[in-house]
C-alpha atoms as a PDB file:
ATOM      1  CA  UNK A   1     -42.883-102.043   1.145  1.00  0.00           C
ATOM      2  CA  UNK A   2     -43.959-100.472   4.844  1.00  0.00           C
ATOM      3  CA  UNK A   3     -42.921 -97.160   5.649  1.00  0.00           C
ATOM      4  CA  UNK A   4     -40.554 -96.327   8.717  1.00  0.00           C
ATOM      5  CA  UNK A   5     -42.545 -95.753  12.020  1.00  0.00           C
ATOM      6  CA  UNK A   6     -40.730 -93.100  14.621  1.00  0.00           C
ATOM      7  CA  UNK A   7     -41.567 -94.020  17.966  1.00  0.00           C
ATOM      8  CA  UNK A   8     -39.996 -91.308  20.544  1.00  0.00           C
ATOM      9  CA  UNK A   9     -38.934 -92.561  23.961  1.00  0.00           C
ATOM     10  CA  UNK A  10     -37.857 -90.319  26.926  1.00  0.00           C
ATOM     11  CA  UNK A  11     -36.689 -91.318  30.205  1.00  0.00           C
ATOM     12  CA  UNK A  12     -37.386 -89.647  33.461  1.00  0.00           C
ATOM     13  CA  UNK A  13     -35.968 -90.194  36.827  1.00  0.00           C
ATOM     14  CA  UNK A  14     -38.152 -88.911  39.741  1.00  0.00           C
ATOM     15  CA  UNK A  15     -37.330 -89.323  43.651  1.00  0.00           C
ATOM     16  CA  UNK A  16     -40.017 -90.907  45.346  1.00  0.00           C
ATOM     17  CA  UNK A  17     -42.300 -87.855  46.242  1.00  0.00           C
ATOM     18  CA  UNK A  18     -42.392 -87.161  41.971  1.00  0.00           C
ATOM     19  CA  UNK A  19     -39.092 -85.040  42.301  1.00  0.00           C
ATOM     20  CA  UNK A  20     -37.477 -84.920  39.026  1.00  0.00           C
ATOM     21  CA  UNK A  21     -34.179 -85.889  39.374  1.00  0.00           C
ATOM     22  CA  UNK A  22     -32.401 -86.253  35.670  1.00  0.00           C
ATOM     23  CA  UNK A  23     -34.040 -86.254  32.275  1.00  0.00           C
ATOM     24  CA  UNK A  24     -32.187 -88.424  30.070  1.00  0.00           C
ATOM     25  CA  UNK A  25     -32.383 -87.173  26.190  1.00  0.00           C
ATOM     26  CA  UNK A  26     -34.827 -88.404  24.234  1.00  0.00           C
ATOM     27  CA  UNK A  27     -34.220 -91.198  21.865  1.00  0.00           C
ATOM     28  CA  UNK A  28     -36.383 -92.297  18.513  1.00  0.00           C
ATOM     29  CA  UNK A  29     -36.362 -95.891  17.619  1.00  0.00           C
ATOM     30  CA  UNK A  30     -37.236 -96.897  14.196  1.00  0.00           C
ATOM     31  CA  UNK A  31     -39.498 -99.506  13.401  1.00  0.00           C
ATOM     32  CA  UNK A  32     -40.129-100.807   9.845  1.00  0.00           C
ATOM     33  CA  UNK A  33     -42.683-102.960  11.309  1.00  0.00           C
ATOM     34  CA  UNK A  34     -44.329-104.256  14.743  1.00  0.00           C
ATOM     35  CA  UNK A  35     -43.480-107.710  14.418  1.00  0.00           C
ATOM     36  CA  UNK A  36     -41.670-109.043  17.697  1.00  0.00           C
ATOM     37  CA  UNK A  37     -38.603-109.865  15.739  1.00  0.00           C
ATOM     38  CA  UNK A  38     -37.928-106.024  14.703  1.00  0.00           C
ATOM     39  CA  UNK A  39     -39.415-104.167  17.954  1.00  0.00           C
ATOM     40  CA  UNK A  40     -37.003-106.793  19.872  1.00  0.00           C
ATOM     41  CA  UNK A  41     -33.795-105.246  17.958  1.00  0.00           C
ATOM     42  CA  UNK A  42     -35.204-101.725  18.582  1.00  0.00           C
ATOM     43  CA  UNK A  43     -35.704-102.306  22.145  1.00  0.00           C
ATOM     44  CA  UNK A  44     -31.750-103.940  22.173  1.00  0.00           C
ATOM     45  CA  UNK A  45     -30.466-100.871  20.155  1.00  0.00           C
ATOM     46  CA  UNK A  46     -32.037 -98.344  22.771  1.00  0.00           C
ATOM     47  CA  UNK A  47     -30.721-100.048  26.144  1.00  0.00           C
ATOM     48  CA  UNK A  48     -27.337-100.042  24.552  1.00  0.00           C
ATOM     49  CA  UNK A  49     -27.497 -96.538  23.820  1.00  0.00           C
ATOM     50  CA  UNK A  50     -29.831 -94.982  26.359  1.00  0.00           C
ATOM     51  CA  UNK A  51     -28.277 -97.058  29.732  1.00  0.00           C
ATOM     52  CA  UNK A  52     -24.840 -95.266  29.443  1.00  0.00           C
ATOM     53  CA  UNK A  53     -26.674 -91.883  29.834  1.00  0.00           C
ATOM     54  CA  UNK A  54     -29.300 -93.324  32.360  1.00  0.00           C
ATOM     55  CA  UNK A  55     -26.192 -94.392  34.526  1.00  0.00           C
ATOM     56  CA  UNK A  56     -24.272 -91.106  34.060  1.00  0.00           C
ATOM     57  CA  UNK A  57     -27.402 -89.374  35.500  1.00  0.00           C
ATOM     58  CA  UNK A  58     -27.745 -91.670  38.258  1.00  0.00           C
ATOM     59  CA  UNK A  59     -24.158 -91.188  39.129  1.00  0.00           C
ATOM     60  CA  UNK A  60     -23.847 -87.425  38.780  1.00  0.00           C
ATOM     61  CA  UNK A  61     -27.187 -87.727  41.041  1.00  0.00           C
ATOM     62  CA  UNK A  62     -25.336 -89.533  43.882  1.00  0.00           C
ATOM     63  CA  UNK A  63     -22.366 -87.497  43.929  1.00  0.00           C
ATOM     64  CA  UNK A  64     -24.559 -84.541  44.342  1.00  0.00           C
ATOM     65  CA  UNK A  65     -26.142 -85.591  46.965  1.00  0.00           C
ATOM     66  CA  UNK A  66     -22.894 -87.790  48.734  1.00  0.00           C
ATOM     67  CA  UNK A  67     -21.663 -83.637  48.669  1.00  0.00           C
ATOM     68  CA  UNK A  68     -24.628 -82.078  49.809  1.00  0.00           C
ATOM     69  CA  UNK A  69     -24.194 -84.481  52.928  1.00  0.00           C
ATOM     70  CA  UNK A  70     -21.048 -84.316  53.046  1.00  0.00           C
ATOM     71  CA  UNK A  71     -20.661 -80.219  53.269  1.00  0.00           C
ATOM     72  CA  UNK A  72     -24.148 -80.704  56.548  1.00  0.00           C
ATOM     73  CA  UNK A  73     -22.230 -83.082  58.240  1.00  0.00           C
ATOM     74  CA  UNK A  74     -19.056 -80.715  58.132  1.00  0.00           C
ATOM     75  CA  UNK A  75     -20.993 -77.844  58.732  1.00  0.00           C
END
């Protein structure tokens, strides 16, 4: 019987000079084994649970700057 590997993945989203823009917590994936089969399911289980965040971040990233625009323009 193999023991349970912990791999820790975190997710950082930079603007294009290196900025960081949104960290996204960390998530830890659990492998019993690195056979395709099993990382494919870990990799499936992340995206479903990371993208929500990712795409909050994103979102709450855009409106911040949409309002920072917003409030130059107006002045």
């Amino acid at each position: 019987m193999s023991s349970l590997r912990m791999t820790k993945i975190s997710i950082i989203v930079e603007d294009e000079q290196g900025k960081q823009l949104a960290k996204v917590q960390s998530r830890k994936i659990k492998l019993s084994n690195y056979r395709l089969n099993e990382i494919e399911i870990a990799v499936e289980k992340f995206k479903r649970e990371m993208l929500p965040d990712l795409t909050r971040a994103l979102v709450e990233r855009g409106q911040e700057e949409f309002t920072t625009e917003k409030k130059k323009r107006m002045g």
